[in-house]
C-alpha atoms as a PDB file:
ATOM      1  CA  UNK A   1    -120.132 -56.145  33.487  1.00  0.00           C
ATOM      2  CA  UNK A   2    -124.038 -55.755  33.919  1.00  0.00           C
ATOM      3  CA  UNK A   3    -125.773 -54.389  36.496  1.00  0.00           C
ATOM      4  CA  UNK A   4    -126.003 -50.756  37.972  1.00  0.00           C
ATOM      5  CA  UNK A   5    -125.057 -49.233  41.298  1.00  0.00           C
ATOM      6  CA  UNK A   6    -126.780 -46.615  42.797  1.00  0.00           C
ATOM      7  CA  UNK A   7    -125.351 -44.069  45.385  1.00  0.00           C
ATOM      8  CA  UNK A   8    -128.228 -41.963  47.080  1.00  0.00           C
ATOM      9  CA  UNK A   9    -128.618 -39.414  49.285  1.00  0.00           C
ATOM     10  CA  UNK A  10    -132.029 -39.281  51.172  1.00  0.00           C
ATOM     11  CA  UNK A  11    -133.593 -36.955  53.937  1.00  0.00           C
ATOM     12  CA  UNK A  12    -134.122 -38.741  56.969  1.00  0.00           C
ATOM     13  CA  UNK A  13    -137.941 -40.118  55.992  1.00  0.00           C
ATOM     14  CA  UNK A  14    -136.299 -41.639  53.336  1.00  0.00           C
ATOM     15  CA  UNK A  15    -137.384 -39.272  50.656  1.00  0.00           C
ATOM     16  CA  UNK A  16    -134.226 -39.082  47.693  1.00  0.00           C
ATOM     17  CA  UNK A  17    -132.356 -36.022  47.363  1.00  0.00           C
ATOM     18  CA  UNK A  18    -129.613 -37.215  45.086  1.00  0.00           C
ATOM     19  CA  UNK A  19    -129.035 -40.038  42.809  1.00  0.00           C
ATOM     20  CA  UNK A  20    -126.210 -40.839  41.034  1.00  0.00           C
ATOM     21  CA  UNK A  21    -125.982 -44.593  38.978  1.00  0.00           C
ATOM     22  CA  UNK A  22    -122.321 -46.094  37.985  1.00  0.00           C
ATOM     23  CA  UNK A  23    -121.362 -49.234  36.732  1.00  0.00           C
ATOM     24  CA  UNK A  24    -121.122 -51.539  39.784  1.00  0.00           C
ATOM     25  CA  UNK A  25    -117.567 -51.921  39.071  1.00  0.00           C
ATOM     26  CA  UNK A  26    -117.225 -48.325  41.066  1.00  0.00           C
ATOM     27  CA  UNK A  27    -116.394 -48.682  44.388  1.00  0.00           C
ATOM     28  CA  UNK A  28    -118.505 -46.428  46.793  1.00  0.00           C
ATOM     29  CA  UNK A  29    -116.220 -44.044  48.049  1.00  0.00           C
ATOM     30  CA  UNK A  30    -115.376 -43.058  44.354  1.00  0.00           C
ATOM     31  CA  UNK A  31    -119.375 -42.755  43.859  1.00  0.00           C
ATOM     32  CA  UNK A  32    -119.889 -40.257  46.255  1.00  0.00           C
ATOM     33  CA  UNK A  33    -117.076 -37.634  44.636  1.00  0.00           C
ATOM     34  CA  UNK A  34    -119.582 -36.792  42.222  1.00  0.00           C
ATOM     35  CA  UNK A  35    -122.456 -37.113  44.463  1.00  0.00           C
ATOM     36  CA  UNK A  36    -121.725 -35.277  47.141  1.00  0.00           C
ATOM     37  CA  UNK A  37    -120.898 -31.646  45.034  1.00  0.00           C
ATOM     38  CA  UNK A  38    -124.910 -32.506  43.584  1.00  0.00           C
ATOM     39  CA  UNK A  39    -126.346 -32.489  47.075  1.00  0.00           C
ATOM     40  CA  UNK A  40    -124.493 -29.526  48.188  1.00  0.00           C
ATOM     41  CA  UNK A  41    -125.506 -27.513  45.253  1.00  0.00           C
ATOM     42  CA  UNK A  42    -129.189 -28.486  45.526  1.00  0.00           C
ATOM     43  CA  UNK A  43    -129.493 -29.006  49.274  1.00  0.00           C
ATOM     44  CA  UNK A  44    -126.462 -26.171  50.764  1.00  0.00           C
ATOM     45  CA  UNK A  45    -127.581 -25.934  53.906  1.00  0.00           C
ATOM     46  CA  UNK A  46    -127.287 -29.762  54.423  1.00  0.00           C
ATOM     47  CA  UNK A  47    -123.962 -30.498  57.421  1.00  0.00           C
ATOM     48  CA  UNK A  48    -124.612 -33.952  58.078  1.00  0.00           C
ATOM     49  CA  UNK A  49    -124.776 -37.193  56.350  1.00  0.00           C
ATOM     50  CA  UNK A  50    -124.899 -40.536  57.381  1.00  0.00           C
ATOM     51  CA  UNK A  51    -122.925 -43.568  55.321  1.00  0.00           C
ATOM     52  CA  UNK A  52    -122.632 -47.042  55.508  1.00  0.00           C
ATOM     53  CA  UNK A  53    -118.536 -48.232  55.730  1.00  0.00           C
ATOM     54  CA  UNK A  54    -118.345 -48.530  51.976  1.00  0.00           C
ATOM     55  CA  UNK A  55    -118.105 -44.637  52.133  1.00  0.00           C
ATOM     56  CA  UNK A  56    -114.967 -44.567  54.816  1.00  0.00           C
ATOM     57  CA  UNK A  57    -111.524 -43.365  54.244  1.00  0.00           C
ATOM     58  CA  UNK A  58    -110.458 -40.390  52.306  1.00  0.00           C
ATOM     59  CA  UNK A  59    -113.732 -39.376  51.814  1.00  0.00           C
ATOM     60  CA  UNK A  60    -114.446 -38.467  54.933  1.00  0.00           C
ATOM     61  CA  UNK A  61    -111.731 -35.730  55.271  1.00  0.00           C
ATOM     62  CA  UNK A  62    -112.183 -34.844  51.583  1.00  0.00           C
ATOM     63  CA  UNK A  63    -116.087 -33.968  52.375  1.00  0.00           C
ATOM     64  CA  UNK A  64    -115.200 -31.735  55.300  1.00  0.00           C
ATOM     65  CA  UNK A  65    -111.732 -30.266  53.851  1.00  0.00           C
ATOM     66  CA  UNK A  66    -113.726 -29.665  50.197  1.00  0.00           C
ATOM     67  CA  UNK A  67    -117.104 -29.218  50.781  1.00  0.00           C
ATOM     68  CA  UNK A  68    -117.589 -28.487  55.289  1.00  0.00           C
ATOM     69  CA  UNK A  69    -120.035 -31.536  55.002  1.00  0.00           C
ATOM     70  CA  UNK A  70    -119.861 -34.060  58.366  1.00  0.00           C
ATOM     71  CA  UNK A  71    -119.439 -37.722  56.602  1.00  0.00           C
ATOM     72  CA  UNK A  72    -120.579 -40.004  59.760  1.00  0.00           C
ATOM     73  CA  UNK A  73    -120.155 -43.570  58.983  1.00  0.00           C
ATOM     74  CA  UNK A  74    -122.064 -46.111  60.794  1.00  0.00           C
ATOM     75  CA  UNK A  75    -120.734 -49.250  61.603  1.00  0.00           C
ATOM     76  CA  UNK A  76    -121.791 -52.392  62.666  1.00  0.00           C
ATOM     77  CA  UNK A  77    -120.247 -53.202  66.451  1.00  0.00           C
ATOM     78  CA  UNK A  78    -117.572 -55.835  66.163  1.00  0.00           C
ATOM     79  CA  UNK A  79    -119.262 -58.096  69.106  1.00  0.00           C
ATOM     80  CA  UNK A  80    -122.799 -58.048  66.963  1.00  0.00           C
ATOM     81  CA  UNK A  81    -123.477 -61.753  65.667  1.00  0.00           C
ATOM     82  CA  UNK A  82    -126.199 -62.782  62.619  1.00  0.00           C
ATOM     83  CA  UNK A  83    -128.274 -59.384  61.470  1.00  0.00           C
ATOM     84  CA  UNK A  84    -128.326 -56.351  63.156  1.00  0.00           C
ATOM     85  CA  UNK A  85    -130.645 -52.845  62.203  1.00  0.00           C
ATOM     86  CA  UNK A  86    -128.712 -50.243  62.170  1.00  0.00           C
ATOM     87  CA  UNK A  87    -129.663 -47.120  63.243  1.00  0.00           C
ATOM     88  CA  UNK A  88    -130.215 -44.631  59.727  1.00  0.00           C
ATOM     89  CA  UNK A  89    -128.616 -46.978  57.683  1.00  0.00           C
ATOM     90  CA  UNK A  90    -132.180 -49.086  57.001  1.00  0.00           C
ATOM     91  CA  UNK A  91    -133.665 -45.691  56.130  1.00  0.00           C
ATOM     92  CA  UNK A  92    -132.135 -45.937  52.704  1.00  0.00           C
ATOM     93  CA  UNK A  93    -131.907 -49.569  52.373  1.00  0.00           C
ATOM     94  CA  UNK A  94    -135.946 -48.891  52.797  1.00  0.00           C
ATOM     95  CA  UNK A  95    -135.829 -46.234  49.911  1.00  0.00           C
ATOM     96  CA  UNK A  96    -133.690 -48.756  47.547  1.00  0.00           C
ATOM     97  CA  UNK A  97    -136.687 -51.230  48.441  1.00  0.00           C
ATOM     98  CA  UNK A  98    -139.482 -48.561  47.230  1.00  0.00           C
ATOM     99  CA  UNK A  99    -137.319 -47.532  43.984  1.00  0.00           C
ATOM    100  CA  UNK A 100    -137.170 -51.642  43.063  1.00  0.00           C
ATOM    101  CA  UNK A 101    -140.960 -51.706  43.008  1.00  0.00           C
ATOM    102  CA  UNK A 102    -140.786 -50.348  39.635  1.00  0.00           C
ATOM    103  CA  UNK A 103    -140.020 -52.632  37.015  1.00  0.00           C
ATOM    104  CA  UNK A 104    -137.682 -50.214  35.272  1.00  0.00           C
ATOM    105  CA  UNK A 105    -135.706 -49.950  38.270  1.00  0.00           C
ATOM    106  CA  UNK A 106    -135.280 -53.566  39.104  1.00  0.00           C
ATOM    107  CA  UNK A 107    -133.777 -55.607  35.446  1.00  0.00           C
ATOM    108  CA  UNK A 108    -130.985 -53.507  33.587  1.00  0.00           C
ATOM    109  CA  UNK A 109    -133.493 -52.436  30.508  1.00  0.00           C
ATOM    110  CA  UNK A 110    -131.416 -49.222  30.513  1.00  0.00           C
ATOM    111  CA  UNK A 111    -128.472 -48.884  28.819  1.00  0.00           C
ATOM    112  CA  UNK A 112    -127.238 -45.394  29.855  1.00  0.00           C
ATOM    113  CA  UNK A 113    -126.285 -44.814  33.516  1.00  0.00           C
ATOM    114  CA  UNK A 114    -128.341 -41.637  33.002  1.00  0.00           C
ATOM    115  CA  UNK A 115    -131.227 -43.590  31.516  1.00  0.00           C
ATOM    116  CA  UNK A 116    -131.640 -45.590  34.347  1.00  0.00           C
ATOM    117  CA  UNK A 117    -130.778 -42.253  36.985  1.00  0.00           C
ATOM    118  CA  UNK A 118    -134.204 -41.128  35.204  1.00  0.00           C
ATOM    119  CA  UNK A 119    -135.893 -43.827  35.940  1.00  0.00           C
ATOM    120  CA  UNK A 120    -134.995 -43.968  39.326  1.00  0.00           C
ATOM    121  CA  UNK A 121    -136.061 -40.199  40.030  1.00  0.00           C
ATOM    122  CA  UNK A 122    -139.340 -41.375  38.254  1.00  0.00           C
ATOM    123  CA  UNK A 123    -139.850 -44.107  40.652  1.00  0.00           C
ATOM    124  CA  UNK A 124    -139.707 -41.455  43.477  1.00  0.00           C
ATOM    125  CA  UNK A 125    -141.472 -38.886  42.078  1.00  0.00           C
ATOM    126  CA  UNK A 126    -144.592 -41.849  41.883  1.00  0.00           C
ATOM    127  CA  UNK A 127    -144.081 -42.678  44.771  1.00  0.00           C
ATOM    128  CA  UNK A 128    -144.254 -39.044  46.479  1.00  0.00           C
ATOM    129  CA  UNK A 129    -146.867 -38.047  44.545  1.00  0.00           C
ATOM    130  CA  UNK A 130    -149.296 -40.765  45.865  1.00  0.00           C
ATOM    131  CA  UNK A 131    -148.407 -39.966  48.913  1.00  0.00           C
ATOM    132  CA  UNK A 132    -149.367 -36.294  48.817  1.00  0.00           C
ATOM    133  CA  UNK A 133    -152.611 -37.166  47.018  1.00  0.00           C
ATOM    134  CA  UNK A 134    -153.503 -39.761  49.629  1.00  0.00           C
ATOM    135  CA  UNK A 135    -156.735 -37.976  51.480  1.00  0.00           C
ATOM    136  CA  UNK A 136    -156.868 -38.662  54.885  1.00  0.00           C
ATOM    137  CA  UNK A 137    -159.974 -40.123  56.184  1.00  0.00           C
ATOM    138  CA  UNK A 138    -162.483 -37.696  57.284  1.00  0.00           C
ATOM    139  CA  UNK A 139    -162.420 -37.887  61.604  1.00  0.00           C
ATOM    140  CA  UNK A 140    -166.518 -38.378  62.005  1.00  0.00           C
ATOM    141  CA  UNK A 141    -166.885 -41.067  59.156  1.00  0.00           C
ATOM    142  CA  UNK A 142    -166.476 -44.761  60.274  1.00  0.00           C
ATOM    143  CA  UNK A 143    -164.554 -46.992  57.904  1.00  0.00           C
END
């Protein structure tokens, strides 16, 4: 099967913390088992995270049992008709969007799930990058 899934975790500007790329044949839920011991080794102090309803179910207990990590999943209300923003789940749906501006990112030229995790973490660390280098605009000069 092509194509590649990605399971992030981002901070709540939308910055990546975590990546982890499967086949798209994994369902979420069994994404995030590997994901979620990676954030808590790099980012420990971390006690909430928000997921979309792909991430429900046994995870939820197994995040707080395993690893004392709040798995909130937001849902969509059951009275909402046509689309709906959801409050923190755009924020990485927004990230996903920045990551597909590389070319890499967006066509499966990667053949490695780990090749492509690299390329991903690339994309972000261009992205960040700019954005710290960005000067802001002296107050007493007119544009």
């Amino acid at each position: 099967m092509n194509g590649r899934k990605r399971h992030l975790a981002v901070d709540t500007l939308g910055l990546m913390l975590v990546v982890l790329v499967t086949a798209p044949s994994v369902q979420d839920r069994d994404g995030a088992r590997p994901l979620i011991p990676r954030l808590r080794q790099i980012h420990h102090r971390i006690a909430l995270v928000w997921a979309d309803g792909g991430y429900a179910g046994k995870l939820v207990t197994w995040a707080k049992e395993r690893w004392n990590l709040t798995l909130e999943i937001v849902r969509r209300s059951d009275d909402a008709q046509g689309f709906v923003v959801l409050p923190r789940r755009w924020v990485v749906e927004r990230t996903l969007s920045w990551i597909c501006r590389r070319r890499r990112c967006v066509r499966d030229y990667e053949r490695l799930t780990a090749h492509h995790e690299a390329m991903v973490k690339w994309s972000m660390i261009i992205l960040m990058t700019r954005r710290l280098a960005r000067t802001a605009p002296h107050p007493h000069t007119t544009p």
